[in-house]
PDB file of N, CA and C in Angstrom:
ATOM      1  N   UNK A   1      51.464 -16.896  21.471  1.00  0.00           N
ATOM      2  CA  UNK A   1      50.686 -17.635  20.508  1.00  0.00           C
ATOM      3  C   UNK A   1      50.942 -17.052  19.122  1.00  0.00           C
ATOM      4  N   UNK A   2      50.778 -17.826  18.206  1.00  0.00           N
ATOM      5  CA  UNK A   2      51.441 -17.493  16.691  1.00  0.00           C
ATOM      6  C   UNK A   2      49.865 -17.365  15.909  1.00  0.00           C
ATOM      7  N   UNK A   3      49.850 -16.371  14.517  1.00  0.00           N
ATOM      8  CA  UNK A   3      48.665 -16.174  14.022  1.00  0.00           C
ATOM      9  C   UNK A   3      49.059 -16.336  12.805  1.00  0.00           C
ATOM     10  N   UNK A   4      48.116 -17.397  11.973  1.00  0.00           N
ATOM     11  CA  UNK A   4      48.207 -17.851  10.867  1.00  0.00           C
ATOM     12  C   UNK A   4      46.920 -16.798  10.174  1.00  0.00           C
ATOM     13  N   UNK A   5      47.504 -16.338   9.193  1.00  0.00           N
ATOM     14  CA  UNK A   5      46.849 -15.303   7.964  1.00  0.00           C
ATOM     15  C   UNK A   5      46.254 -16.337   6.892  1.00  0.00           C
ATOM     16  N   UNK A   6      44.865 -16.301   6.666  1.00  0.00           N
ATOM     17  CA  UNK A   6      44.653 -17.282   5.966  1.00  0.00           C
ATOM     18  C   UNK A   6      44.677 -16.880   4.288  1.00  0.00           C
ATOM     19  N   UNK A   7      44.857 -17.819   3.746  1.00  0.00           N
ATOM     20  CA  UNK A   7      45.055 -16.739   2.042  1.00  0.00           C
ATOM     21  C   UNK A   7      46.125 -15.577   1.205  1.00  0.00           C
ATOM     22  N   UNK A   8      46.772 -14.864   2.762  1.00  0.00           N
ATOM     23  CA  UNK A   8      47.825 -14.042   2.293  1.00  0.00           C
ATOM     24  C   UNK A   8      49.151 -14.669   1.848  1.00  0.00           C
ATOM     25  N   UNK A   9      49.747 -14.369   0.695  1.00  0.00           N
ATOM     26  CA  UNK A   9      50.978 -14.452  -0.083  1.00  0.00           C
ATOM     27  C   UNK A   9      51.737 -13.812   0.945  1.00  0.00           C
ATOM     28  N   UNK A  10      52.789 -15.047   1.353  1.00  0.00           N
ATOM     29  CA  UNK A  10      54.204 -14.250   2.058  1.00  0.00           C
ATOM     30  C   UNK A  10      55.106 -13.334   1.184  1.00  0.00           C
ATOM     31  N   UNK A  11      54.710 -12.015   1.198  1.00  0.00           N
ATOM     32  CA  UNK A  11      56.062 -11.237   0.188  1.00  0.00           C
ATOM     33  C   UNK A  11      57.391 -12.040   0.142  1.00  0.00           C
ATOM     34  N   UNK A  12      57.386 -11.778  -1.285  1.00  0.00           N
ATOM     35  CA  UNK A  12      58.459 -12.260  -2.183  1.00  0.00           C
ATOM     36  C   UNK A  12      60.004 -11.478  -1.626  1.00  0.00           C
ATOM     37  N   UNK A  13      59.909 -10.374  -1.275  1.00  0.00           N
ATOM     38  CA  UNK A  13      61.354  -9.504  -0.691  1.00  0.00           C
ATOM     39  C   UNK A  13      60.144  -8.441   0.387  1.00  0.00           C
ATOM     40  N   UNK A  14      60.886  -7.437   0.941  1.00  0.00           N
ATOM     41  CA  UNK A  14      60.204  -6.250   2.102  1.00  0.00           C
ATOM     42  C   UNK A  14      59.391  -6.960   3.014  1.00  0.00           C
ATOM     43  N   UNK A  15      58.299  -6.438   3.089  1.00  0.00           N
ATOM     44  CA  UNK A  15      57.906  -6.549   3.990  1.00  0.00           C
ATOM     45  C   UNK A  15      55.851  -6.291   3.876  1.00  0.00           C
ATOM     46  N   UNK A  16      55.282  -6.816   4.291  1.00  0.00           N
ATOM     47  CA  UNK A  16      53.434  -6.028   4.289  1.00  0.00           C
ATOM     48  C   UNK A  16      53.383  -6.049   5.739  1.00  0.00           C
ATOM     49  N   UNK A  17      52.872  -4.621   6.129  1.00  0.00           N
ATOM     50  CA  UNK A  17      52.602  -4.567   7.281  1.00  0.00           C
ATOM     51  C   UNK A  17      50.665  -4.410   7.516  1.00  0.00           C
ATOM     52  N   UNK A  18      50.132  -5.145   8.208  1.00  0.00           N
ATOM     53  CA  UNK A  18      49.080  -5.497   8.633  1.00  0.00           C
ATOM     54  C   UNK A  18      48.581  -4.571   9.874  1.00  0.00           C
ATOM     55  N   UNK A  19      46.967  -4.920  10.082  1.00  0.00           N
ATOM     56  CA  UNK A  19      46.204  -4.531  11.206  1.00  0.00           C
ATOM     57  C   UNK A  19      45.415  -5.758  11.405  1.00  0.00           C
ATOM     58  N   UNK A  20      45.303  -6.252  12.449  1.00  0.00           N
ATOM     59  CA  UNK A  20      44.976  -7.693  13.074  1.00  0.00           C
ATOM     60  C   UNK A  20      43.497  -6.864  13.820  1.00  0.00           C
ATOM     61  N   UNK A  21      42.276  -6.746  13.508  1.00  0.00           N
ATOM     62  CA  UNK A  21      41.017  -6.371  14.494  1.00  0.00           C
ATOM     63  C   UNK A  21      40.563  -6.856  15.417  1.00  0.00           C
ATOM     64  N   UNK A  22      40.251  -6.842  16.472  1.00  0.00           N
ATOM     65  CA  UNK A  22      39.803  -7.979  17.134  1.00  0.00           C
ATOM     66  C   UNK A  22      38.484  -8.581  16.831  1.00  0.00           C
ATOM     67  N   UNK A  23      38.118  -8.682  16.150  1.00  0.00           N
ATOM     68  CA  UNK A  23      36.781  -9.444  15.412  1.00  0.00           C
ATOM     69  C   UNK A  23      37.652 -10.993  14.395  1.00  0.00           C
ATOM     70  N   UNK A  24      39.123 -10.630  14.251  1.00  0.00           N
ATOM     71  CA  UNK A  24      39.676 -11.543  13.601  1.00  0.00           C
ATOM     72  C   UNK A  24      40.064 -11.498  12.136  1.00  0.00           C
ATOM     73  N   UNK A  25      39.577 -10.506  11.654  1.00  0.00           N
ATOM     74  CA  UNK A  25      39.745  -9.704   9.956  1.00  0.00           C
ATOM     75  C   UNK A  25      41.230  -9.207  10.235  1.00  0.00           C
ATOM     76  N   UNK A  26      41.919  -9.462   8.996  1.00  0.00           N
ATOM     77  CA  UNK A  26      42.906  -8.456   8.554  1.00  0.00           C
ATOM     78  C   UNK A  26      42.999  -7.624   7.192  1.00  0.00           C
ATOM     79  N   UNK A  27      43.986  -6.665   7.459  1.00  0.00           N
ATOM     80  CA  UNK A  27      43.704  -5.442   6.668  1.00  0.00           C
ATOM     81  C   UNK A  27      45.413  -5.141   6.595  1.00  0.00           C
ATOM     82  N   UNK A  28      46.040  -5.057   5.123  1.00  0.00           N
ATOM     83  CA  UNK A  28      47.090  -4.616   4.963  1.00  0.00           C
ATOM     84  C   UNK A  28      46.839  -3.181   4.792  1.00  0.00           C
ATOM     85  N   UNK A  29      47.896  -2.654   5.522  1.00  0.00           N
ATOM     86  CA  UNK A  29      47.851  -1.486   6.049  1.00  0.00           C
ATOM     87  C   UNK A  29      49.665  -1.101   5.225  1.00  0.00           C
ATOM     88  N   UNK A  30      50.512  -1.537   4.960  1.00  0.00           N
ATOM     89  CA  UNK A  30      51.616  -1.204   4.279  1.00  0.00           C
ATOM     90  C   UNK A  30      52.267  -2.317   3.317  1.00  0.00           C
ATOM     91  N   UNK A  31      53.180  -1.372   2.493  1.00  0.00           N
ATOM     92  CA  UNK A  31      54.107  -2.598   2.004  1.00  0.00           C
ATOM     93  C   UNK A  31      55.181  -1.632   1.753  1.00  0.00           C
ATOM     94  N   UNK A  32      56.215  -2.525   1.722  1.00  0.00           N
ATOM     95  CA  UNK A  32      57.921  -2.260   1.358  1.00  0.00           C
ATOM     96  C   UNK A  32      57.972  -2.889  -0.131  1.00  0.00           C
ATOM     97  N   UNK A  33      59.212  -1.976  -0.620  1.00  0.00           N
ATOM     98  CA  UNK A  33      59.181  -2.849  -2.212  1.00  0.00           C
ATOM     99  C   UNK A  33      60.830  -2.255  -2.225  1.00  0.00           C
ATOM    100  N   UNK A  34      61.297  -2.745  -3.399  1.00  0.00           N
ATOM    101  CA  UNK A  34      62.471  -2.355  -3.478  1.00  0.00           C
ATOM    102  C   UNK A  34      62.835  -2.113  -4.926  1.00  0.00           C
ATOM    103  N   UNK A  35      63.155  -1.511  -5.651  1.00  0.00           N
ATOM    104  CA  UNK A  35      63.377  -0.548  -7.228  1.00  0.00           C
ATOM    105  C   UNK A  35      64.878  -0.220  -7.259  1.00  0.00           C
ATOM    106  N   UNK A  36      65.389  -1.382  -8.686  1.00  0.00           N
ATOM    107  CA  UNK A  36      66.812  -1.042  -8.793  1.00  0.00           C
ATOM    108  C   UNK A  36      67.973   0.125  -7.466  1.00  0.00           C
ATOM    109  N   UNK A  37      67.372  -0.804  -6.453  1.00  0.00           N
ATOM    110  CA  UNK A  37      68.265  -0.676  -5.231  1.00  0.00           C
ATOM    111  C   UNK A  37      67.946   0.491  -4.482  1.00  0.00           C
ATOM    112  N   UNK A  38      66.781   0.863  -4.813  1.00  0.00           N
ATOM    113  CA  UNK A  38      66.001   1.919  -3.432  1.00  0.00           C
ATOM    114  C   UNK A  38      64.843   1.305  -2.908  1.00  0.00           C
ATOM    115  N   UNK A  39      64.804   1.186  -1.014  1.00  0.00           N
ATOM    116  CA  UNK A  39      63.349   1.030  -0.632  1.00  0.00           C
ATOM    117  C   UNK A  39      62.452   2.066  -0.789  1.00  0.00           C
ATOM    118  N   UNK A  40      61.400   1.572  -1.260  1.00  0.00           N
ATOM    119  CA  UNK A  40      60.356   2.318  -1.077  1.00  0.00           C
ATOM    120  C   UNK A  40      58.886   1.720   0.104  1.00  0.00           C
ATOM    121  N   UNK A  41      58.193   2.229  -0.101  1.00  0.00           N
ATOM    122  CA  UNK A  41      57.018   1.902   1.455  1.00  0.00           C
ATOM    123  C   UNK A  41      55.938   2.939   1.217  1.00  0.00           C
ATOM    124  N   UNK A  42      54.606   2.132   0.767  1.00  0.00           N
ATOM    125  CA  UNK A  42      53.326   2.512   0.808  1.00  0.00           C
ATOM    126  C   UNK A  42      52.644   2.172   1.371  1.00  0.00           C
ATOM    127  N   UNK A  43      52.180   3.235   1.840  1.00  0.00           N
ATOM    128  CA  UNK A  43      50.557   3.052   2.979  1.00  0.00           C
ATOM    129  C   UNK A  43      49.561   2.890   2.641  1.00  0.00           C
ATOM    130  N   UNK A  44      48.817   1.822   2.984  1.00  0.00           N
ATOM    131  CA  UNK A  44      47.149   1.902   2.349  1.00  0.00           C
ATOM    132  C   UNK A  44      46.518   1.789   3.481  1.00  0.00           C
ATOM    133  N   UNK A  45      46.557   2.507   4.661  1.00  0.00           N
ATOM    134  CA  UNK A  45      45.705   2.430   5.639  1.00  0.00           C
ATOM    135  C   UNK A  45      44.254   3.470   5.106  1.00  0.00           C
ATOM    136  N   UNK A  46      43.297   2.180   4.821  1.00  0.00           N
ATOM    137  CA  UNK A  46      41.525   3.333   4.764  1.00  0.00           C
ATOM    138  C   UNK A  46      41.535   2.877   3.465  1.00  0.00           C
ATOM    139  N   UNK A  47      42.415   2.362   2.326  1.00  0.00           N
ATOM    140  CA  UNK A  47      42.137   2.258   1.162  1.00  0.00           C
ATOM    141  C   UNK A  47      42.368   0.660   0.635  1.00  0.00           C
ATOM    142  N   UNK A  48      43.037  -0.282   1.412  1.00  0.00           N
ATOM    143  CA  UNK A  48      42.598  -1.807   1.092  1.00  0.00           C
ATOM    144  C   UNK A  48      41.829  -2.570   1.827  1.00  0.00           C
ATOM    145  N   UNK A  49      40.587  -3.160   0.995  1.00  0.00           N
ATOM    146  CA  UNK A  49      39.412  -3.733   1.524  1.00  0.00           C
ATOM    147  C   UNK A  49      40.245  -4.757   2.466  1.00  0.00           C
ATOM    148  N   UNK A  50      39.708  -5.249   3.386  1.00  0.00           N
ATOM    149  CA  UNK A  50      39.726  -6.549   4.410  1.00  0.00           C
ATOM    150  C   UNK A  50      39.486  -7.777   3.465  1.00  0.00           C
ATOM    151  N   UNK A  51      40.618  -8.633   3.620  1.00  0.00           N
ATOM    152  CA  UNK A  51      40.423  -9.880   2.570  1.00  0.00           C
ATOM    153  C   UNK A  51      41.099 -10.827   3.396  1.00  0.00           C
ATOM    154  N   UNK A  52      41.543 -10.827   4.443  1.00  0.00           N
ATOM    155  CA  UNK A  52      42.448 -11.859   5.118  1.00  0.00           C
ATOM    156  C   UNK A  52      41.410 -12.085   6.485  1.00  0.00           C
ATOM    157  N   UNK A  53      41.814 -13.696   7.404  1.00  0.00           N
ATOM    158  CA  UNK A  53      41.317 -13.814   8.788  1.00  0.00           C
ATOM    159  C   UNK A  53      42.697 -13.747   9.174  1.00  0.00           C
ATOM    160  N   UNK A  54      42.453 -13.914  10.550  1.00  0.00           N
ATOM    161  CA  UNK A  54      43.581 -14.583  11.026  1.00  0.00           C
ATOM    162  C   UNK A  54      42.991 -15.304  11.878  1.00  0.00           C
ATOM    163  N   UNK A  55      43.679 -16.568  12.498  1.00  0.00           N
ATOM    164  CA  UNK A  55      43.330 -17.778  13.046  1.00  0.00           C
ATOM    165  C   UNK A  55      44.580 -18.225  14.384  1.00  0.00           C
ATOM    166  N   UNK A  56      44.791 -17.775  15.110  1.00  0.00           N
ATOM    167  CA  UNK A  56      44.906 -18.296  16.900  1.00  0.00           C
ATOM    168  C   UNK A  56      45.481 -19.758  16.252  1.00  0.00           C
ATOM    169  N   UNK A  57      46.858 -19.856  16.772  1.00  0.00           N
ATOM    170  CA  UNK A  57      47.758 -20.992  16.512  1.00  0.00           C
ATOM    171  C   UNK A  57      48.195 -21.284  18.228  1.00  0.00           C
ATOM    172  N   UNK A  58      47.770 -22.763  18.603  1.00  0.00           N
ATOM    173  CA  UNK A  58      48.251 -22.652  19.898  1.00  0.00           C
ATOM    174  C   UNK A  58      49.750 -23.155  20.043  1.00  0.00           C
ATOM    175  N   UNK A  59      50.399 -23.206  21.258  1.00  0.00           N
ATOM    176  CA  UNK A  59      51.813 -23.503  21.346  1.00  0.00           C
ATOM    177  C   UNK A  59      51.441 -25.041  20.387  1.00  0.00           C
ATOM    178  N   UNK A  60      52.999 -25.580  19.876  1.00  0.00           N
ATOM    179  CA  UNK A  60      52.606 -26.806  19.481  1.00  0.00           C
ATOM    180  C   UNK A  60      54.004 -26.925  19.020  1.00  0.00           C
ATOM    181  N   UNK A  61      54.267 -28.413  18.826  1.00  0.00           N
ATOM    182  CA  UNK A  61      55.562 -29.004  17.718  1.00  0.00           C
ATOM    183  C   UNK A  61      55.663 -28.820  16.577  1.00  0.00           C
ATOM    184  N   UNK A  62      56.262 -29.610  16.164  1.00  0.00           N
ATOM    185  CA  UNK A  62      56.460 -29.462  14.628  1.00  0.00           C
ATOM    186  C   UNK A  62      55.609 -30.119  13.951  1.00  0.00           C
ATOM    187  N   UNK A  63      54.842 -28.675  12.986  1.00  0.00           N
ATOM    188  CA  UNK A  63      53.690 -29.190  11.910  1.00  0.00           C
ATOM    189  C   UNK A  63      53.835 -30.022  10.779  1.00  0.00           C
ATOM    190  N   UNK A  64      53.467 -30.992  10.449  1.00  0.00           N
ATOM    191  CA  UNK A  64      53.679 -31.794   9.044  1.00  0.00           C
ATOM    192  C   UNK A  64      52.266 -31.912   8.368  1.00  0.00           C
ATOM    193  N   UNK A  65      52.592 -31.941   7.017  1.00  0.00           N
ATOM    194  CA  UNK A  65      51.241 -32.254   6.436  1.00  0.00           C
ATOM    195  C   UNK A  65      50.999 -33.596   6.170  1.00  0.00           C
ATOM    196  N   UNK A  66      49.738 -33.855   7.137  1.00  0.00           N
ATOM    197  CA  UNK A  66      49.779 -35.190   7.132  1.00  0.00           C
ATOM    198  C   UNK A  66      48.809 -35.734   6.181  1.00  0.00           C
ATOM    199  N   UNK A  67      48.218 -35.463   5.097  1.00  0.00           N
ATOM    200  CA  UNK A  67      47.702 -35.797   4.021  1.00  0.00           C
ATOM    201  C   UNK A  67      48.723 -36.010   3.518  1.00  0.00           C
ATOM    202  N   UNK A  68      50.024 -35.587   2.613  1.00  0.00           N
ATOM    203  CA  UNK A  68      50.739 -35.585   2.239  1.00  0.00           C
ATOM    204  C   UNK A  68      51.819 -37.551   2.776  1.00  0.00           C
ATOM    205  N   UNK A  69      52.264 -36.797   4.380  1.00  0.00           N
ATOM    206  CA  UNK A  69      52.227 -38.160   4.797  1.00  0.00           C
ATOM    207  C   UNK A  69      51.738 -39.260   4.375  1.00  0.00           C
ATOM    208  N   UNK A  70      50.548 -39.380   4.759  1.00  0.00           N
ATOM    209  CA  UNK A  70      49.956 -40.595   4.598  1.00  0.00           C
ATOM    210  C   UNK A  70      49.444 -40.979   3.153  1.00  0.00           C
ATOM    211  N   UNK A  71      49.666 -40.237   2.409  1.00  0.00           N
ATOM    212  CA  UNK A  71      50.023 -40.640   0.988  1.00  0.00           C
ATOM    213  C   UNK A  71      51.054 -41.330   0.649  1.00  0.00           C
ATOM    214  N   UNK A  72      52.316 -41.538   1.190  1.00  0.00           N
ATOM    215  CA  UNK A  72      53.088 -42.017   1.282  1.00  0.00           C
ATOM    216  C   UNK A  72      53.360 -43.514   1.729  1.00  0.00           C
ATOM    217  N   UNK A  73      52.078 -44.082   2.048  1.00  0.00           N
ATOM    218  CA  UNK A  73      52.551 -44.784   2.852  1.00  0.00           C
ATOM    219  C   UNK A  73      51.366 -46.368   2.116  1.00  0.00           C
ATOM    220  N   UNK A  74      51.994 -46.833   1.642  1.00  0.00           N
ATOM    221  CA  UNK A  74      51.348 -48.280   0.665  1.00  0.00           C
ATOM    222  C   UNK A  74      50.423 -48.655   0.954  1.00  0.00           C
ATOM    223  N   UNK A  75      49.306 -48.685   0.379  1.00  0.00           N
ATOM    224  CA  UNK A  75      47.980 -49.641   1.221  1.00  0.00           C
ATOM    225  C   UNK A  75      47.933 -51.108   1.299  1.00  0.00           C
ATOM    226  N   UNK A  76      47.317 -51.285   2.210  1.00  0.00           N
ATOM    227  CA  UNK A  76      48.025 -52.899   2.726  1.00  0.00           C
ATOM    228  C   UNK A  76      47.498 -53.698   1.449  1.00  0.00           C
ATOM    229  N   UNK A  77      47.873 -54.813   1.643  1.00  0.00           N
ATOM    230  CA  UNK A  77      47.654 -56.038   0.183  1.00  0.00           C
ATOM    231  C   UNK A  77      47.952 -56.773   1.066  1.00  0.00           C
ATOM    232  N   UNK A  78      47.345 -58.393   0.225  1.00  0.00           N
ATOM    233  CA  UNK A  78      47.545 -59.938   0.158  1.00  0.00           C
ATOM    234  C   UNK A  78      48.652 -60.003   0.561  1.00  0.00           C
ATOM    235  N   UNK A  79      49.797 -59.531   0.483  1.00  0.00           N
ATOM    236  CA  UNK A  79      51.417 -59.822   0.665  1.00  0.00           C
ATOM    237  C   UNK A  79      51.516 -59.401   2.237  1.00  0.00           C
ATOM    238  N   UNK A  80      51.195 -58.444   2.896  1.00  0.00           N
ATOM    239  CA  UNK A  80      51.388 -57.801   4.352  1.00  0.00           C
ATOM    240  C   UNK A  80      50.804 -59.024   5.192  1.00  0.00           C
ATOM    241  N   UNK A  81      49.756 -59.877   4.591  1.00  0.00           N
ATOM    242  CA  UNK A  81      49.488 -61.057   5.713  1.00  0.00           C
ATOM    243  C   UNK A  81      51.183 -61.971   5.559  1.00  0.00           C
ATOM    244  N   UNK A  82      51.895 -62.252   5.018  1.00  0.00           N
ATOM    245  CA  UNK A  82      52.647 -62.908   5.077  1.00  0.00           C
ATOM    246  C   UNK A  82      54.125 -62.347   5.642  1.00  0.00           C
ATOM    247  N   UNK A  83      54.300 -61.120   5.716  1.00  0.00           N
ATOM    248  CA  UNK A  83      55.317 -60.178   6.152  1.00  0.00           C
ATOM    249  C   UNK A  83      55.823 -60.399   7.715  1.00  0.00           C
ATOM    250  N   UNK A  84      56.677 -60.782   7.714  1.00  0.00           N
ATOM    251  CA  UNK A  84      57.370 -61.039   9.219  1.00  0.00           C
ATOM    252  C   UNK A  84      57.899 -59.783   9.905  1.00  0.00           C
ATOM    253  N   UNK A  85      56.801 -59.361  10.237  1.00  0.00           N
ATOM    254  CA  UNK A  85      57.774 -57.406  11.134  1.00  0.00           C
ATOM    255  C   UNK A  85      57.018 -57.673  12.393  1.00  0.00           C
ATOM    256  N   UNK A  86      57.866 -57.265  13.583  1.00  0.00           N
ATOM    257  CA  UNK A  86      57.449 -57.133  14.819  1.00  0.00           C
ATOM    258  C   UNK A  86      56.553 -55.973  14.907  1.00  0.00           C
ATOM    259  N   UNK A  87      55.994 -55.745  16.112  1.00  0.00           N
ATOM    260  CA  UNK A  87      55.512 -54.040  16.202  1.00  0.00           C
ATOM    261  C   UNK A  87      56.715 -53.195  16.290  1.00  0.00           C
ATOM    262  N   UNK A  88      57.384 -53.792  17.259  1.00  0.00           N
ATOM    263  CA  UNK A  88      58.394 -53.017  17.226  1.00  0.00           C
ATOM    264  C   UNK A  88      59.330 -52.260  15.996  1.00  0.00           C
ATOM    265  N   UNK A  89      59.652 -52.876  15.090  1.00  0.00           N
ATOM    266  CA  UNK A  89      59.781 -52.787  13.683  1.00  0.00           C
ATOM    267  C   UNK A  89      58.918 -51.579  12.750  1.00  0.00           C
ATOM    268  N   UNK A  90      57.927 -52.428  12.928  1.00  0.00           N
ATOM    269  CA  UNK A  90      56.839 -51.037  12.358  1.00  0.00           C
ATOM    270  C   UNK A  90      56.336 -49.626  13.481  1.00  0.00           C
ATOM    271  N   UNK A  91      56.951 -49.897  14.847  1.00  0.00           N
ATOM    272  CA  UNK A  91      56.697 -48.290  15.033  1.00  0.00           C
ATOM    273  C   UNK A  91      58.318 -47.738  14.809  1.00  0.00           C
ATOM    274  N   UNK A  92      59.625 -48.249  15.229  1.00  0.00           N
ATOM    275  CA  UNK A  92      60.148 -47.667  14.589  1.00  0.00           C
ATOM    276  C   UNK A  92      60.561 -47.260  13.265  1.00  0.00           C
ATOM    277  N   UNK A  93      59.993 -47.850  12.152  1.00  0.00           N
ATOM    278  CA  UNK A  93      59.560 -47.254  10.987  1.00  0.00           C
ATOM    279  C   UNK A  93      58.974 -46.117  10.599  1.00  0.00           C
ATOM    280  N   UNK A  94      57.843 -46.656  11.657  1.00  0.00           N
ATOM    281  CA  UNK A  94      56.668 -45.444  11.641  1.00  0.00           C
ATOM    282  C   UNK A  94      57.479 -44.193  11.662  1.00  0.00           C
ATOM    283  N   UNK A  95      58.461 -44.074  13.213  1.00  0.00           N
ATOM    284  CA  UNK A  95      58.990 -42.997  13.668  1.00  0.00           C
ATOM    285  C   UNK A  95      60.010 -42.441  12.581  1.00  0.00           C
ATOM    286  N   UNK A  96      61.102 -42.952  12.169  1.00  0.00           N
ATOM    287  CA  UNK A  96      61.821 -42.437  11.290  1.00  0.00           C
ATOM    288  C   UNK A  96      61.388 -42.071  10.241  1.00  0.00           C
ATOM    289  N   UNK A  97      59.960 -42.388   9.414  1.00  0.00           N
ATOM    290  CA  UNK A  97      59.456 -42.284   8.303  1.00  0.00           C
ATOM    291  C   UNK A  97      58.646 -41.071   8.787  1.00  0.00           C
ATOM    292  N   UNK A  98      58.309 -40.330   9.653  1.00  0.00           N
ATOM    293  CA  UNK A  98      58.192 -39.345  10.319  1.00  0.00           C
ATOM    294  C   UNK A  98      58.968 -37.970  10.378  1.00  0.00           C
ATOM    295  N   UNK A  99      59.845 -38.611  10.995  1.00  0.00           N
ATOM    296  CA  UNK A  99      60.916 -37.835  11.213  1.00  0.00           C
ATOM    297  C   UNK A  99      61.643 -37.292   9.717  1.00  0.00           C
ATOM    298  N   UNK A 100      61.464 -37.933   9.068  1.00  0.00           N
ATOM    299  CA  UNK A 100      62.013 -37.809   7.658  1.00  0.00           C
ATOM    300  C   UNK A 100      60.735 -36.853   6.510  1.00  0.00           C
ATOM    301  N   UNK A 101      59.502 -36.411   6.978  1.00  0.00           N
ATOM    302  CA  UNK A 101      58.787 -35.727   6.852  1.00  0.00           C
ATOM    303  C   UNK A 101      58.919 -34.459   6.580  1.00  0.00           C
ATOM    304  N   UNK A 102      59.103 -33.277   5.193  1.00  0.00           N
ATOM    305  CA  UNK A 102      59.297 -32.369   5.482  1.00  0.00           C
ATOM    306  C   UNK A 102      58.338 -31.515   6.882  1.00  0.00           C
ATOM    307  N   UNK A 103      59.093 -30.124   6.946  1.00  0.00           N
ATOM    308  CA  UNK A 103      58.546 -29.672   8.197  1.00  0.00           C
ATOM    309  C   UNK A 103      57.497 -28.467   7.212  1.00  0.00           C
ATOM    310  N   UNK A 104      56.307 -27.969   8.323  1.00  0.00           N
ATOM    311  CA  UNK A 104      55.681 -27.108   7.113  1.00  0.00           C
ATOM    312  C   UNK A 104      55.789 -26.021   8.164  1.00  0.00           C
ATOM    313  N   UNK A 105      55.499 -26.021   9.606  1.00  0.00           N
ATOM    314  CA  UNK A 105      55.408 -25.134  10.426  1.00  0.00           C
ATOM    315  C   UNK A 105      56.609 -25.410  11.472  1.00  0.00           C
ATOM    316  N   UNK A 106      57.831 -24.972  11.569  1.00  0.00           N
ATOM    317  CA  UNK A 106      58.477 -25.185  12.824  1.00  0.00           C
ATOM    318  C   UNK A 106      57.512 -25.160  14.050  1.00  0.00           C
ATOM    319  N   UNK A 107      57.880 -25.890  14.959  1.00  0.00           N
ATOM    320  CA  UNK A 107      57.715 -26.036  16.339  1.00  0.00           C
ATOM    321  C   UNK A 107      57.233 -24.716  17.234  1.00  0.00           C
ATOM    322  N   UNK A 108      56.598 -24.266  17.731  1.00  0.00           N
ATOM    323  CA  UNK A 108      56.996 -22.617  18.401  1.00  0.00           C
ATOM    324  C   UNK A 108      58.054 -22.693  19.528  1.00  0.00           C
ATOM    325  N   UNK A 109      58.255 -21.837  20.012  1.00  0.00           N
ATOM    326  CA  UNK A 109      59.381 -21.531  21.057  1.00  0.00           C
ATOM    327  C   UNK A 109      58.207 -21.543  22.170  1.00  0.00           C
ATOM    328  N   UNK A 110      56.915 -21.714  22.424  1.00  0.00           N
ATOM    329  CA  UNK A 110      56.354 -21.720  23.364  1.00  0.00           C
ATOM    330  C   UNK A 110      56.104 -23.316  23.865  1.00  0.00           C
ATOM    331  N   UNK A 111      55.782 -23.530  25.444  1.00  0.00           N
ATOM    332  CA  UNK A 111      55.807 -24.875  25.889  1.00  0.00           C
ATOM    333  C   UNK A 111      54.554 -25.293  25.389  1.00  0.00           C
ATOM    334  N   UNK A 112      53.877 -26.630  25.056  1.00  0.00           N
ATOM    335  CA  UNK A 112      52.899 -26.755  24.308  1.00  0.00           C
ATOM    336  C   UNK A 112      52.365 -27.614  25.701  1.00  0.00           C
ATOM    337  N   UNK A 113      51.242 -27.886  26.271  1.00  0.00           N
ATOM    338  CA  UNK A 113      50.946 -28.461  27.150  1.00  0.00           C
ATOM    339  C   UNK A 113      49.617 -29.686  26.762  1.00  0.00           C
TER     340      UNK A 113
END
């Protein structure tokens, strides 16, 4: 199962290394940085407050934002009563206009049931 950090900035380069509690709080506990071509790596374990959840992602497909979607998509009018499309027509529309959706979350590698 995959855990979505709610609020945290994905580092820009390195790395933040975390502590996941089981109450569901997170707590950065490190970071990597990098300085005219040396890593460096600081610890803040005991010294950065808890500001993140994390949130239980179950197996699943591919995420789209579907607000976004369905913004996209014309609100019916006077003209759609006169429009000659099968269903068939409009679900494969539907589907490719879908499919053509950026992706926001790949798919997981787990079976989704």
């Amino acid at each position: 199962m995959a855990v979505l950090i709610e609020s945290m900035e994905m580092p820009k380069e390195g790395f933040v290394e975390i502590l996941i509690r089981d109450d569901g709080t997170v707590q950065q506990t490190g970071k990597s940085y990098r300085i005219d071509g040396t890593d460096y790596y600081t610890s803040y374990i005991g010294e950065m407050p808890v500001m993140y959840k994390a949130v239980p992602v179950p197996p699943h497909g591919r995420l789209i934002d579907a607000d976004a979607f369905i913004s996209t998509i014309r609100p019916l009018c006077e003209e759609d009563k006169f429009a000659a499309c099968t269903f068939e027509t409009v679900k494969r529309l539907m589907v490719e206009h879908i499919n053509n959706t950026p992706t926001i979350i790949p798919a997981s590698k787990e079976v989704s049931t």
